[in-house]
N, C-alpha and C. Protein backbone atom coordinates (compact mmCIF):
# COMPACT_ATOMS: atom_id res chain seq x y z
N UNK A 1 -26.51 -20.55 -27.48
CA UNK A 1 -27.19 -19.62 -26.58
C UNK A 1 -28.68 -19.65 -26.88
N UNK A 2 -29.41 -19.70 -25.98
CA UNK A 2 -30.80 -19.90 -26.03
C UNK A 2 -31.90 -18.92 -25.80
N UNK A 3 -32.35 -17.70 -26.93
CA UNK A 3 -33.22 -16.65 -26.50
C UNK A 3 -34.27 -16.25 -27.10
N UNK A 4 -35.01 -17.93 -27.78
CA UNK A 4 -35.75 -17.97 -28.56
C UNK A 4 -37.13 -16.94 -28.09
N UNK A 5 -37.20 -16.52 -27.13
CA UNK A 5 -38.48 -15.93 -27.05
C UNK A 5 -38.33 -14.65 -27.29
N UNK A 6 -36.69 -14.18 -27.93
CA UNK A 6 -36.62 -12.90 -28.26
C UNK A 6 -36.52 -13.36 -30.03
N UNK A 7 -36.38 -14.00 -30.10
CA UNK A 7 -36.40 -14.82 -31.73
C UNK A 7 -37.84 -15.04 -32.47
N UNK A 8 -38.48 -15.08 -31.50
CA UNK A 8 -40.19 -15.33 -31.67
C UNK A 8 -40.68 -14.01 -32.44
N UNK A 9 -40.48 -12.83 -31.90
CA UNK A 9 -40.95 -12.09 -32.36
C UNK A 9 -39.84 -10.97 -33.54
N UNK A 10 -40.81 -10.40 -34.00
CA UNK A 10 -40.39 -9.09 -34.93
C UNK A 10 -39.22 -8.85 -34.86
N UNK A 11 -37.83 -8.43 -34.76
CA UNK A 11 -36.93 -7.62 -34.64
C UNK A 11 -37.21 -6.20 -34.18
N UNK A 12 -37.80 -5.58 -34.78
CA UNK A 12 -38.39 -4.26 -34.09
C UNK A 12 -39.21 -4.20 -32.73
N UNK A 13 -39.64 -5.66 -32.80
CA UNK A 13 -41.00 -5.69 -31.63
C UNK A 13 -39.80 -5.83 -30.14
N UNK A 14 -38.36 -5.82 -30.26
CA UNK A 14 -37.90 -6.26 -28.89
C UNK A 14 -36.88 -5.19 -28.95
N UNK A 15 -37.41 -4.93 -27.71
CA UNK A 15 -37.14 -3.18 -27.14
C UNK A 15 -35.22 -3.37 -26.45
N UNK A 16 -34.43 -2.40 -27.03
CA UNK A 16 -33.15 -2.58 -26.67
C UNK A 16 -33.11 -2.63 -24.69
N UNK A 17 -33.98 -2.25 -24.28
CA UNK A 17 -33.42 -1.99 -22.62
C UNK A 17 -33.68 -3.75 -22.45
N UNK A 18 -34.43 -4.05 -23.42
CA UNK A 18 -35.20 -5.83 -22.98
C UNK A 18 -33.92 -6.80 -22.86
N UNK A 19 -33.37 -6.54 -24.07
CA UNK A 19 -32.18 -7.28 -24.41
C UNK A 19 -31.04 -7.37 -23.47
N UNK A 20 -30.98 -5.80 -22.90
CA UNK A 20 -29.64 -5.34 -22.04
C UNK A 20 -30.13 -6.38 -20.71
N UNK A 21 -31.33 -6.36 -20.32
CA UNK A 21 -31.49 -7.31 -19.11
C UNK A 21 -31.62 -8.74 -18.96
N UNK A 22 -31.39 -9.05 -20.77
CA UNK A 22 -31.53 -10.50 -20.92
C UNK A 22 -30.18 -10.87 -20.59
N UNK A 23 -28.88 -9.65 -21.06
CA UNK A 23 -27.57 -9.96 -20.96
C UNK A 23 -27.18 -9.80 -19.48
N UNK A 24 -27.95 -8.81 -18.72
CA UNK A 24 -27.22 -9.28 -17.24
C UNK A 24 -27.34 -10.10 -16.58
N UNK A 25 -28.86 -10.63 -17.11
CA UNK A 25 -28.82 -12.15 -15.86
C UNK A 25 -28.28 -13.42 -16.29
N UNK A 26 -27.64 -13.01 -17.44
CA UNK A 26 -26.73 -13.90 -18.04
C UNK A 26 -25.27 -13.88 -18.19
N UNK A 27 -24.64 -12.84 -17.67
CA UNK A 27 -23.64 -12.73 -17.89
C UNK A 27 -22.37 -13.60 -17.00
N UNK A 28 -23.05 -14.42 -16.02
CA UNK A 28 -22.19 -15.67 -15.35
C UNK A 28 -22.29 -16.93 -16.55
N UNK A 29 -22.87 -16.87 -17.28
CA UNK A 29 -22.79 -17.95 -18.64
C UNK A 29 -22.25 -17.83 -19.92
N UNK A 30 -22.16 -16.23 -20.07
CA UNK A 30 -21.47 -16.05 -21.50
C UNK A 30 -20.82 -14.65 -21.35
N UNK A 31 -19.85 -14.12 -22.09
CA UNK A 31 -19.50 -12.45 -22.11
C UNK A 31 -20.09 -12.15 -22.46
N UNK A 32 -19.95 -10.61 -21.80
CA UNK A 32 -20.99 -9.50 -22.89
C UNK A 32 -20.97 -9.38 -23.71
N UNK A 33 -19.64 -9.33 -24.71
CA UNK A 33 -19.23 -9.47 -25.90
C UNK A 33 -20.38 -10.18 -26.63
N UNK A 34 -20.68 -11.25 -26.53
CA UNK A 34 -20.54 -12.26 -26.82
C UNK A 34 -22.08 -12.68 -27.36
N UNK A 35 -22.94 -12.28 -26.21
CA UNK A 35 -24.18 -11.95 -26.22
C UNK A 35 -24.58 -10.62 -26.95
N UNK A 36 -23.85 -9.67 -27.21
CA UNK A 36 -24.32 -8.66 -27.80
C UNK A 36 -24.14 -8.95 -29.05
N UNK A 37 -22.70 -10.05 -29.98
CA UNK A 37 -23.16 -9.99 -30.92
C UNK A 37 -24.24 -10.33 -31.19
N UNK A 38 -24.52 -12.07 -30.52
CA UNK A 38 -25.25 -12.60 -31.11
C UNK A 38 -27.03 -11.42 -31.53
N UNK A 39 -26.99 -11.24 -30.30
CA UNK A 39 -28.26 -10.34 -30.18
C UNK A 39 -28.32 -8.98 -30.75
N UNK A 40 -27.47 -8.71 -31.58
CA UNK A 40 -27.19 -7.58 -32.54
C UNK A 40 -27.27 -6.32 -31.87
N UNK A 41 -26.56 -6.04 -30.69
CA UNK A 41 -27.24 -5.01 -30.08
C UNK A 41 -25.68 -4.39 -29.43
N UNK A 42 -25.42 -3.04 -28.91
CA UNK A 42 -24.23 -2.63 -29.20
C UNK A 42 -23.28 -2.86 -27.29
N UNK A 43 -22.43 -2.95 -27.50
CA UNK A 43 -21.64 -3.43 -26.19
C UNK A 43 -21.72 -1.93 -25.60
N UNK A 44 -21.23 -1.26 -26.13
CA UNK A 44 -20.77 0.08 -25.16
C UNK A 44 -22.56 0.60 -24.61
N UNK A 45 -23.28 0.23 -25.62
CA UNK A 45 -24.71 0.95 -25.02
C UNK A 45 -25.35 -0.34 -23.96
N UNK A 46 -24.49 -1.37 -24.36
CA UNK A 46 -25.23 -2.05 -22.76
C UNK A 46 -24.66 -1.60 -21.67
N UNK A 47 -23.07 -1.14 -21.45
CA UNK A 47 -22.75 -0.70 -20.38
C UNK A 47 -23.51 0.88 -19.46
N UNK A 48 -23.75 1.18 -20.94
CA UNK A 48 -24.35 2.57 -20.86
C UNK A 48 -25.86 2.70 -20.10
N UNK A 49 -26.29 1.40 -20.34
CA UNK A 49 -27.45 1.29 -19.85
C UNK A 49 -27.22 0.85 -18.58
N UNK A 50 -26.52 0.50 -17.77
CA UNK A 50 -26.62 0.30 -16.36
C UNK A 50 -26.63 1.84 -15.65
N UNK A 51 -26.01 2.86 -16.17
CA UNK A 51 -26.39 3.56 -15.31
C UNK A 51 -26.31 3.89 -13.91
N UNK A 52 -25.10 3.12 -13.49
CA UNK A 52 -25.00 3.86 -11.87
C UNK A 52 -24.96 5.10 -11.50
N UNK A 53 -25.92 5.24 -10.00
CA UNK A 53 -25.56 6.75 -9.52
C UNK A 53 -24.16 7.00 -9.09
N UNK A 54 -23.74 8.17 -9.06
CA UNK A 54 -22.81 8.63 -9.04
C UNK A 54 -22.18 8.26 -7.74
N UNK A 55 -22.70 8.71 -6.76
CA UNK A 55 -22.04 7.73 -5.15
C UNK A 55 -22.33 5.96 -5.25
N UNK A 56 -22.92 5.64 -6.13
CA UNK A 56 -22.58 3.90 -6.44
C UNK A 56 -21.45 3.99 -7.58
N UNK A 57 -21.41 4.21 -8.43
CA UNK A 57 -19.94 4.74 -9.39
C UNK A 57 -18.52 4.77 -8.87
N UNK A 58 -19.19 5.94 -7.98
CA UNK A 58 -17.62 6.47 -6.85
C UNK A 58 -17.37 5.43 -6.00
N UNK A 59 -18.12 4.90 -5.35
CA UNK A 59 -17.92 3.55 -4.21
C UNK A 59 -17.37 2.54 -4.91
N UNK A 60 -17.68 2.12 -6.31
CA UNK A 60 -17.36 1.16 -6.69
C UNK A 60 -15.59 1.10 -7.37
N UNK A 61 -15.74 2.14 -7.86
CA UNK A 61 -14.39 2.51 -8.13
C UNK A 61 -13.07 2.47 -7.01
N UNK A 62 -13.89 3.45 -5.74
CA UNK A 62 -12.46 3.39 -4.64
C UNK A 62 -12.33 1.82 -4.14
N UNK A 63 -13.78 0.86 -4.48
CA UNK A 63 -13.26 -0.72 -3.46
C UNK A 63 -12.42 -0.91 -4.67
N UNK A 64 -12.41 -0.88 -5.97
CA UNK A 64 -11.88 -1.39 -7.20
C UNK A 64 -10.17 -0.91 -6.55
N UNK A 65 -9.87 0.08 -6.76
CA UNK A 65 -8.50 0.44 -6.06
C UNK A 65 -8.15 0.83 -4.32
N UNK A 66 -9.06 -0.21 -3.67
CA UNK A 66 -8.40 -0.65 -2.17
C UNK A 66 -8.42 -2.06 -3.03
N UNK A 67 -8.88 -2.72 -3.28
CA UNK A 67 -8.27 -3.99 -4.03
C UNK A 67 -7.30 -4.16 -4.33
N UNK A 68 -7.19 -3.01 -5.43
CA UNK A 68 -5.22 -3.34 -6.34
C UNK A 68 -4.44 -3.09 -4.77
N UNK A 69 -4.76 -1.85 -4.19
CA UNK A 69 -3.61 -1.61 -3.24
C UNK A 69 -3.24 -2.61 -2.46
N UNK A 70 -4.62 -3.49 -1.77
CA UNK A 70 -4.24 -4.59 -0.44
C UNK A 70 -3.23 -5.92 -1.76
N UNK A 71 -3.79 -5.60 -2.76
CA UNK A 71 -3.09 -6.84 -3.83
C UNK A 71 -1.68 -6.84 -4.33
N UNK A 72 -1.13 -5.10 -4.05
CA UNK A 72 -0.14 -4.90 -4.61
C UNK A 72 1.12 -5.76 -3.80
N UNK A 73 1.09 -5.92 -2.53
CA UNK A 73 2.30 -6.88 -1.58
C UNK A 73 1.35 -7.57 -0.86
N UNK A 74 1.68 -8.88 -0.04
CA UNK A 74 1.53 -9.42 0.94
C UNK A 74 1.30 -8.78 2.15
N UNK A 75 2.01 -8.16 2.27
CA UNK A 75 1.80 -7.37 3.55
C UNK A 75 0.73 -6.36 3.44
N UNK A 76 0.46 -5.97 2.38
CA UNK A 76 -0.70 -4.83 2.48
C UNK A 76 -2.36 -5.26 2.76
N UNK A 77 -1.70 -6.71 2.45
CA UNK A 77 -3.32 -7.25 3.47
C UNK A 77 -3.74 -6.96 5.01
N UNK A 78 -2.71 -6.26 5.51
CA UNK A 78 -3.03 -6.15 6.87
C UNK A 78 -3.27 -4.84 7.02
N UNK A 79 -3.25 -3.90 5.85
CA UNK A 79 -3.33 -2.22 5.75
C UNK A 79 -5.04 -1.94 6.55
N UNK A 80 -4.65 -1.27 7.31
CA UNK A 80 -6.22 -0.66 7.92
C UNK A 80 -6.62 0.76 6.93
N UNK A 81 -7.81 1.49 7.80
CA UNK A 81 -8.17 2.42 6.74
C UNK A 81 -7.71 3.80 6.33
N UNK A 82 -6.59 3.78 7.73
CA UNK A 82 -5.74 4.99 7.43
C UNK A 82 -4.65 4.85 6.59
N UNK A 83 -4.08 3.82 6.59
CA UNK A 83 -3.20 3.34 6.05
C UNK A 83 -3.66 2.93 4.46
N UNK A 84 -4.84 2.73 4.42
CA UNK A 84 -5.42 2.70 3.06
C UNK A 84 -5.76 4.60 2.42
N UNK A 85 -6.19 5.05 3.42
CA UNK A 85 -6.91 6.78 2.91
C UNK A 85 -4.77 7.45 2.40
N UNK A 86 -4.16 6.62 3.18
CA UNK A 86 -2.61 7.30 2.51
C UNK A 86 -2.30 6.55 1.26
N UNK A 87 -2.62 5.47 1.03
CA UNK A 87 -1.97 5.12 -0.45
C UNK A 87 -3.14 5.46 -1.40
N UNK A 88 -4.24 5.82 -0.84
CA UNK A 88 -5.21 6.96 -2.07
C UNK A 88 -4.46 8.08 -2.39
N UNK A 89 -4.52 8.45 -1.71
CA UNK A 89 -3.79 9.91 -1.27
C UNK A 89 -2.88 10.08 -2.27
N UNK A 90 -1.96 8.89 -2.20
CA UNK A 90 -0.58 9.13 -2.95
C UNK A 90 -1.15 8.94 -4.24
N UNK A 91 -2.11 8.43 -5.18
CA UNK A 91 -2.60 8.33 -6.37
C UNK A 91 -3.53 9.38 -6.91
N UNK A 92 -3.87 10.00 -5.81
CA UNK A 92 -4.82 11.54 -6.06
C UNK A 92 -5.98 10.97 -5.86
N UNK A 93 -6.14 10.40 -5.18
CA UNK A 93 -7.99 10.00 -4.75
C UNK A 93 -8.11 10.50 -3.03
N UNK A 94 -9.01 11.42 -3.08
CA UNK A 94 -9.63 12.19 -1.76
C UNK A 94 -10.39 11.10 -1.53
N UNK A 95 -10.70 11.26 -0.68
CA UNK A 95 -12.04 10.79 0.02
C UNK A 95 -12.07 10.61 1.84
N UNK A 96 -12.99 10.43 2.54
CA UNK A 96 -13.15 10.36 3.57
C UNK A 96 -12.67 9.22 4.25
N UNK A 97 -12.72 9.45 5.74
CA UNK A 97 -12.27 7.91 6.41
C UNK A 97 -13.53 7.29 6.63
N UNK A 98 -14.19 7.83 6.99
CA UNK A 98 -15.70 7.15 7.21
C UNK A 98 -16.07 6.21 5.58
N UNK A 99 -16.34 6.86 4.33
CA UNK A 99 -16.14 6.40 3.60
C UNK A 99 -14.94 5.16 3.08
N UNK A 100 -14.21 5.21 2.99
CA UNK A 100 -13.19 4.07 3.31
C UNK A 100 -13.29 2.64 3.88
N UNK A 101 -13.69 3.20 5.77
CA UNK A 101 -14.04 2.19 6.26
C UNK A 101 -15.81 1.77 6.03
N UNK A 102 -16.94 2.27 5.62
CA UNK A 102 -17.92 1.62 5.49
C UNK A 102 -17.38 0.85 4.09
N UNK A 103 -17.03 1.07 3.07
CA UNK A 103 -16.62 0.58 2.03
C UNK A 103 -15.75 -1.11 2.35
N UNK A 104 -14.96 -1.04 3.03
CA UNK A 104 -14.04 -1.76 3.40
C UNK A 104 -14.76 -2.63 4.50
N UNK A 105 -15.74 -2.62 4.84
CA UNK A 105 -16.81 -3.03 6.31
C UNK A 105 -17.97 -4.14 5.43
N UNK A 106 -18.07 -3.23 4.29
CA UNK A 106 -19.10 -3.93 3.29
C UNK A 106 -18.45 -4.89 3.08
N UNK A 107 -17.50 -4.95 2.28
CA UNK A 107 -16.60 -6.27 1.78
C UNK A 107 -15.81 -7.26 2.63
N UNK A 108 -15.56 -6.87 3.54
CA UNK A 108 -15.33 -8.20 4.19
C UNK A 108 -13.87 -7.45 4.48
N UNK A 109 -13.50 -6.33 4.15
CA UNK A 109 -11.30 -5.82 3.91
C UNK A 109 -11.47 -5.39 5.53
N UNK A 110 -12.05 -5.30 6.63
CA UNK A 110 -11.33 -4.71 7.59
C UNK A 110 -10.94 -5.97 8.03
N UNK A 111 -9.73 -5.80 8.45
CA UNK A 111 -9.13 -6.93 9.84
C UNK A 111 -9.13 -6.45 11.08
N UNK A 112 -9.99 -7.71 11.77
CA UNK A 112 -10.62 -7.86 13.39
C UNK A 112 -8.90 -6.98 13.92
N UNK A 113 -9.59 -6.23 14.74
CA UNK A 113 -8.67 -5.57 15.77
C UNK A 113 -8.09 -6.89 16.49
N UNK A 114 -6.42 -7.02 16.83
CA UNK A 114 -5.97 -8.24 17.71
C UNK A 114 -6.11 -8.01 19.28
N UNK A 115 -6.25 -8.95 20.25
CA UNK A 115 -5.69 -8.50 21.64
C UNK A 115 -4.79 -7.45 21.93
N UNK A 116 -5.55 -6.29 22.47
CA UNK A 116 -4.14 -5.74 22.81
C UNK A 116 -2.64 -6.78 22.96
N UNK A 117 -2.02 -6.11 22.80
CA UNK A 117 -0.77 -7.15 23.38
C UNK A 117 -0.34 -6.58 24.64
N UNK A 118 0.47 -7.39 25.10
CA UNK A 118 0.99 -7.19 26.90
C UNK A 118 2.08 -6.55 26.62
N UNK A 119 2.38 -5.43 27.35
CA UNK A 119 3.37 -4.41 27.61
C UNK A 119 2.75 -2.93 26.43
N UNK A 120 1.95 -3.82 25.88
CA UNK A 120 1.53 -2.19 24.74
C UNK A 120 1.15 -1.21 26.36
N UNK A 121 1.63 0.42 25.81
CA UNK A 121 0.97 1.31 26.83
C UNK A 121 -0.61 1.80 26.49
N UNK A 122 -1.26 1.72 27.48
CA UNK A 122 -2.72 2.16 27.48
C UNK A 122 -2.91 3.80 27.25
N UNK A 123 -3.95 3.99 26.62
CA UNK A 123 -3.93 5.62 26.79
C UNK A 123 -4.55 6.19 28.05
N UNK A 124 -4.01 7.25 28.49
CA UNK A 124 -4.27 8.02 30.14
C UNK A 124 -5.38 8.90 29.68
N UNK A 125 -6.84 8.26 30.31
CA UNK A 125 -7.61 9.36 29.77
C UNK A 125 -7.65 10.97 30.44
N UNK A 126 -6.80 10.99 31.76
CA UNK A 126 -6.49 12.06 32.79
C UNK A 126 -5.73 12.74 32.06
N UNK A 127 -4.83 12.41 31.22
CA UNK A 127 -3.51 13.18 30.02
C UNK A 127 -4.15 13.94 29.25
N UNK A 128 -3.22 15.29 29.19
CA UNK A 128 -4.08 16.25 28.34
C UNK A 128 -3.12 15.60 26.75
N UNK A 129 -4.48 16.20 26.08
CA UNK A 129 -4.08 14.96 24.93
C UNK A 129 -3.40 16.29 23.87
N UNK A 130 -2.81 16.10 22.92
CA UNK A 130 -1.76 16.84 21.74
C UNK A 130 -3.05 17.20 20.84
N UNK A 131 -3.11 18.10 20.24
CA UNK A 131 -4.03 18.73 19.00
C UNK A 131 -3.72 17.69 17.90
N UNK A 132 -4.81 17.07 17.27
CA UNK A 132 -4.56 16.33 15.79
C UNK A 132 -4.32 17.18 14.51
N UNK A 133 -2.94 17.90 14.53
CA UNK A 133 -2.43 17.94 13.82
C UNK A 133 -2.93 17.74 11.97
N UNK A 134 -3.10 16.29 12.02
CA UNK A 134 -2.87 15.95 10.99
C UNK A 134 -5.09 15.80 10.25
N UNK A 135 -5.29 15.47 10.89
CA UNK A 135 -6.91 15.42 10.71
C UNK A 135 -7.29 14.59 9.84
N UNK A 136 -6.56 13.50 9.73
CA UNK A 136 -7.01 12.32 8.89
C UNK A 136 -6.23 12.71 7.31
N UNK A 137 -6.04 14.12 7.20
CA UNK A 137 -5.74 14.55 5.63
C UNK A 137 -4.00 14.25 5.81
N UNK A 138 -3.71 13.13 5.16
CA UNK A 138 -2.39 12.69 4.60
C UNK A 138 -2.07 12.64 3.36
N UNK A 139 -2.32 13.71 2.46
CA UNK A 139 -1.78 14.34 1.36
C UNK A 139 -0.66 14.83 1.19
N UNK A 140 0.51 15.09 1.05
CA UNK A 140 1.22 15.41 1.17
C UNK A 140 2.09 16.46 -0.09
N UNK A 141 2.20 17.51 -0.35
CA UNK A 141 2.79 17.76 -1.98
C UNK A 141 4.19 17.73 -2.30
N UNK A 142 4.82 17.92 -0.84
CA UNK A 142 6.19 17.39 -0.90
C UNK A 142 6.95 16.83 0.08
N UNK A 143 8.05 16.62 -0.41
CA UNK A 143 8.59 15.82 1.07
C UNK A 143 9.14 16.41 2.02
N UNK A 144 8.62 15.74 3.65
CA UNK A 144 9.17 15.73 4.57
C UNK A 144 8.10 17.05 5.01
N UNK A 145 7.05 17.22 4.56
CA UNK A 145 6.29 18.23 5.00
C UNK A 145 5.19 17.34 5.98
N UNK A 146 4.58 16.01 5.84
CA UNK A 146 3.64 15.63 6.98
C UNK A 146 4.56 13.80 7.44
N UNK A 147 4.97 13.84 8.50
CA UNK A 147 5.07 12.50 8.97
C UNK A 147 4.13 11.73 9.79
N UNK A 148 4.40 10.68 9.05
CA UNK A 148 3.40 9.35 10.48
C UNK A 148 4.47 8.33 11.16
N UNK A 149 4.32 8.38 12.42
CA UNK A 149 5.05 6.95 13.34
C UNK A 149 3.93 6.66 13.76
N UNK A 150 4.54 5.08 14.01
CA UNK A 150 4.02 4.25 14.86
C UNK A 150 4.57 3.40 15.03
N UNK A 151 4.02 1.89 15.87
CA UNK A 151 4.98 1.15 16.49
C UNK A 151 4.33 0.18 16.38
N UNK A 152 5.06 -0.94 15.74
CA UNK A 152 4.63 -1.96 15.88
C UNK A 152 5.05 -3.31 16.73
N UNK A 153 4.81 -4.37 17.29
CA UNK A 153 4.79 -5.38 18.57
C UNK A 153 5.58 -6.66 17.33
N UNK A 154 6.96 -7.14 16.86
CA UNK A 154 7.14 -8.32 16.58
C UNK A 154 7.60 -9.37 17.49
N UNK A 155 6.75 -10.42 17.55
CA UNK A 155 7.20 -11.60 18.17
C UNK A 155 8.37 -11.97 18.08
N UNK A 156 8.98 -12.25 18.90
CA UNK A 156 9.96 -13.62 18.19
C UNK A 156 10.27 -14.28 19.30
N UNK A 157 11.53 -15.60 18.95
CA UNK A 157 11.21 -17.20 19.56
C UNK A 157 11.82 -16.61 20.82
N UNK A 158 12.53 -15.15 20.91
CA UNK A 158 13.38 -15.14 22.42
C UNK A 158 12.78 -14.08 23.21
N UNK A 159 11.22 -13.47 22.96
CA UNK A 159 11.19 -12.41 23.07
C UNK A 159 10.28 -11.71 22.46
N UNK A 160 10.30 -10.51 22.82
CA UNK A 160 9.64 -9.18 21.90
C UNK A 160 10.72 -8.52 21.30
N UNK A 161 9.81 -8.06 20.03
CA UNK A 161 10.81 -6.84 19.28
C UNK A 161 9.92 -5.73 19.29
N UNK A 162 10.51 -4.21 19.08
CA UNK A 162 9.46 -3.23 18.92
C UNK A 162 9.93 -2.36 18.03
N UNK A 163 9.07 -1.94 17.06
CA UNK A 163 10.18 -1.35 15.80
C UNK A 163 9.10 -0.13 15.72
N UNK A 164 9.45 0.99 15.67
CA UNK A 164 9.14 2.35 15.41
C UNK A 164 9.50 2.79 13.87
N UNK A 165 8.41 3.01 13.06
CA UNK A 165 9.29 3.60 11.89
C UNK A 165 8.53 5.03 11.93
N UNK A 166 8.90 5.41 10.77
CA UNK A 166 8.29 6.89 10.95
C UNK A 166 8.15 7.06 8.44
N UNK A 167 6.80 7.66 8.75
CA UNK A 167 6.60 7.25 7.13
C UNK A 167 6.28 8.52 6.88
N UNK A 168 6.69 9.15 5.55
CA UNK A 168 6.48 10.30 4.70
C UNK A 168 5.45 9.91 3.89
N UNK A 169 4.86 11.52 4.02
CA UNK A 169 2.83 11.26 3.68
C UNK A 169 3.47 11.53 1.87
N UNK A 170 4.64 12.15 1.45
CA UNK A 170 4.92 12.60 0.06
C UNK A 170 4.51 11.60 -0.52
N UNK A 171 5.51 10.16 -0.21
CA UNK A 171 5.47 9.16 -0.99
C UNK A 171 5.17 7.48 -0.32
N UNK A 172 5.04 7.71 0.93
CA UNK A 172 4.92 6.25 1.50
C UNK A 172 6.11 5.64 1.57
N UNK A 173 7.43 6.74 1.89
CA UNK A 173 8.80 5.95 2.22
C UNK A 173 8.89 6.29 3.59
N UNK A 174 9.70 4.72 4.36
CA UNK A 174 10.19 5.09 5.31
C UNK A 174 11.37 5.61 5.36
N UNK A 175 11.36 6.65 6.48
CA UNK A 175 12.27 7.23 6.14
C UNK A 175 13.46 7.34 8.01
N UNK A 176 12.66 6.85 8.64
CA UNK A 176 13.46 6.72 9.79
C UNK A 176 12.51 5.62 10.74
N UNK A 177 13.83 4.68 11.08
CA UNK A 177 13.64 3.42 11.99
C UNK A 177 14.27 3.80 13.32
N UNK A 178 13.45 2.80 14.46
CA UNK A 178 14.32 1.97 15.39
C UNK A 178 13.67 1.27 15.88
N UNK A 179 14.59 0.18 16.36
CA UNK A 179 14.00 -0.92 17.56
C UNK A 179 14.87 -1.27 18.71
N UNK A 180 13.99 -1.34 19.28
CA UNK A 180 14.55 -2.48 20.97
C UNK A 180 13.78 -3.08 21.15
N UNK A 181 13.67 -3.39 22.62
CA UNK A 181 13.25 -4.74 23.01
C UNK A 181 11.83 -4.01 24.64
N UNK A 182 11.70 -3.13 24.05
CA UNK A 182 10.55 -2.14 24.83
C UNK A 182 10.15 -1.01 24.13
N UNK A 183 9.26 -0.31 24.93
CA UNK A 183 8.18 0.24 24.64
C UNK A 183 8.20 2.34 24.77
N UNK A 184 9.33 2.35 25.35
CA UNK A 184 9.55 3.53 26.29
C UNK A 184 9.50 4.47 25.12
N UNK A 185 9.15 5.64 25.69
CA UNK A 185 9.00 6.24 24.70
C UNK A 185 10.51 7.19 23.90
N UNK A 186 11.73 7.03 24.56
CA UNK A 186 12.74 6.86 23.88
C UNK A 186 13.23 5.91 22.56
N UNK A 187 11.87 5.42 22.27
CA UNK A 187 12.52 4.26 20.93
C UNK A 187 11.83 5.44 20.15
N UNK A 188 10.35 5.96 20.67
CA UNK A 188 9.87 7.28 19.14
C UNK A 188 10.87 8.04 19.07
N UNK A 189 11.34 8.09 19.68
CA UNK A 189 12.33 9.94 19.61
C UNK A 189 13.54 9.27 18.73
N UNK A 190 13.89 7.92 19.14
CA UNK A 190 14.75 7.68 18.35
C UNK A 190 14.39 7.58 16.96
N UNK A 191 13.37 7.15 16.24
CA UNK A 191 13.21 6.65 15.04
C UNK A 191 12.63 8.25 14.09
N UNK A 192 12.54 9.36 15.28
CA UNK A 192 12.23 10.60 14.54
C UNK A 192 13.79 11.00 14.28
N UNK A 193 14.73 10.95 15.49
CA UNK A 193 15.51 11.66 15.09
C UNK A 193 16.42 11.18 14.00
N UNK A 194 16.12 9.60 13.88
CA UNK A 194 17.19 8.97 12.51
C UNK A 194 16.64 9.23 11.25
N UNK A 195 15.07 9.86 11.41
CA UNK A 195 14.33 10.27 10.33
C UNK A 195 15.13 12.04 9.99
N UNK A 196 15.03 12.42 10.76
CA UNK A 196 15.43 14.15 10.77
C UNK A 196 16.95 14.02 9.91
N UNK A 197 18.06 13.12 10.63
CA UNK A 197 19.35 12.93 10.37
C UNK A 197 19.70 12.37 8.89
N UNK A 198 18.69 11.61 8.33
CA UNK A 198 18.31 11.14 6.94
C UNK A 198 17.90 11.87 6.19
N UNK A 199 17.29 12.76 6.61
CA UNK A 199 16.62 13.42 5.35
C UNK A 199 16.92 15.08 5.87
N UNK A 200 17.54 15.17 6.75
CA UNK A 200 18.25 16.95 7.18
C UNK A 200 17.03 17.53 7.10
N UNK A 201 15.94 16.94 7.60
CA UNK A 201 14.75 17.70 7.70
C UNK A 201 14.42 18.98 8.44
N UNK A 202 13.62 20.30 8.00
CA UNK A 202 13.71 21.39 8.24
C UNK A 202 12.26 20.70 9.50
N UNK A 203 11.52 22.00 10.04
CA UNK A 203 10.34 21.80 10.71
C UNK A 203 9.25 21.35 10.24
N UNK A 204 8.24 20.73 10.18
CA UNK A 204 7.47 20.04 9.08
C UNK A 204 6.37 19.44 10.44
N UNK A 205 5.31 18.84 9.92
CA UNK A 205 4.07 18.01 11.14
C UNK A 205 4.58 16.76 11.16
N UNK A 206 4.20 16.10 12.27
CA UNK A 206 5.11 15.05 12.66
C UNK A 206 3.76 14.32 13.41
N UNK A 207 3.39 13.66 12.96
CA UNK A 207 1.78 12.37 13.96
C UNK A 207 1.96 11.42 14.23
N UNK A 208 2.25 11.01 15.95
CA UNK A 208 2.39 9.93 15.92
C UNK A 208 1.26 9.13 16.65
């Protein structure tokens, strides 16, 4: 390792913040470890010396765990940001949706919205619309107290499939399915009521 121009002088004459910045623009060449022995200077007080503000701290931490989460299955690579603000949720991390998605916008984690697909129903902006219920807050403290459906469009070689599940904010289980081969809104009612019949559910919020 090469830092003869901190070698040149005194030991006393080279100021610890000097050192800490000799190790970050180096740290794609050697560990920190590694550099701190050599440079006699202490590991935990170089970390100490970076110093992030507290909303750079916090930001960095929630992309750190939307990471593990999209990493934890295959499929969770396709998790959007609501679907991300619920598996916080379930670990005890608040935070906003706005937050979430600029976070997730920075890094490259949102996935491009697809073509609508053909036969999806459009929303009626003339329709008086249902109260949001749920307000983005999918916390849940126990079960069967907040549900989410929705519906998703699977291809296949003969056809469409359309599968309704319906997910508990407690724990991120599904807890009631259905599918056919359309869109009507008799497939939701079905996949609530195999949810209700599963779990003998009392009255509780229900968002779909």
């Amino acid at each position: 390792m090469q830092c003869t121009r901190f070698f040149r002088k005194r030991p006393e004459a080279v100021k610890a913040c000097q050192l800490y910045a000799y190790i970050r623009e180096r740290r794609d060449r050697w560990t920190v470890k590694e550099m701190c022995e050599v440079l006699a200077v202490s590991e935990s007080g170089y970390y100490r010396s970076l110093k992030p503000a507290p909303k750079q701290e916090r930001q960095q931490l929630l992309l750190v765990k939307i990471k593990d989460i999209i990493a934890e299955h295959e499929d969770n690579r396709n998790y959007g940001v609501q679907r991300i603000l619920l598996a916080l949720s379930q670990i005890e991390i608040t935070t906003s949706y706005s937050t979430v998605y600029q976070i997730m916008k920075k890094h490259g984690l949102l996935k491009k919205a697809k073509r609508h697909p053909n036969g999806i129903t459009r929303e009626d902006a003339a329709a008086q619309k249902s109260e949001n219920l749920s307000r983005r807050d999918f916390k849940s403290s126990v079960p069967n107290q907040k549900w989410l459906s929705d519906i998703t469009e699977v291809p296949c070689s003969d056809g469409k499939l359309y599968l309704s599940a319906v997910l508990d904010c407690f724990n991120g289980e599904i807890v009631g399915v259905a599918m056919d081969d359309n869109m009507r809104k008799q497939l939701c009612i079905q996949s609530s009521e195999n949810a209700c019949k599963a779990r003998n559910a009392e009255a509780g919020q229900f968002t779909s």
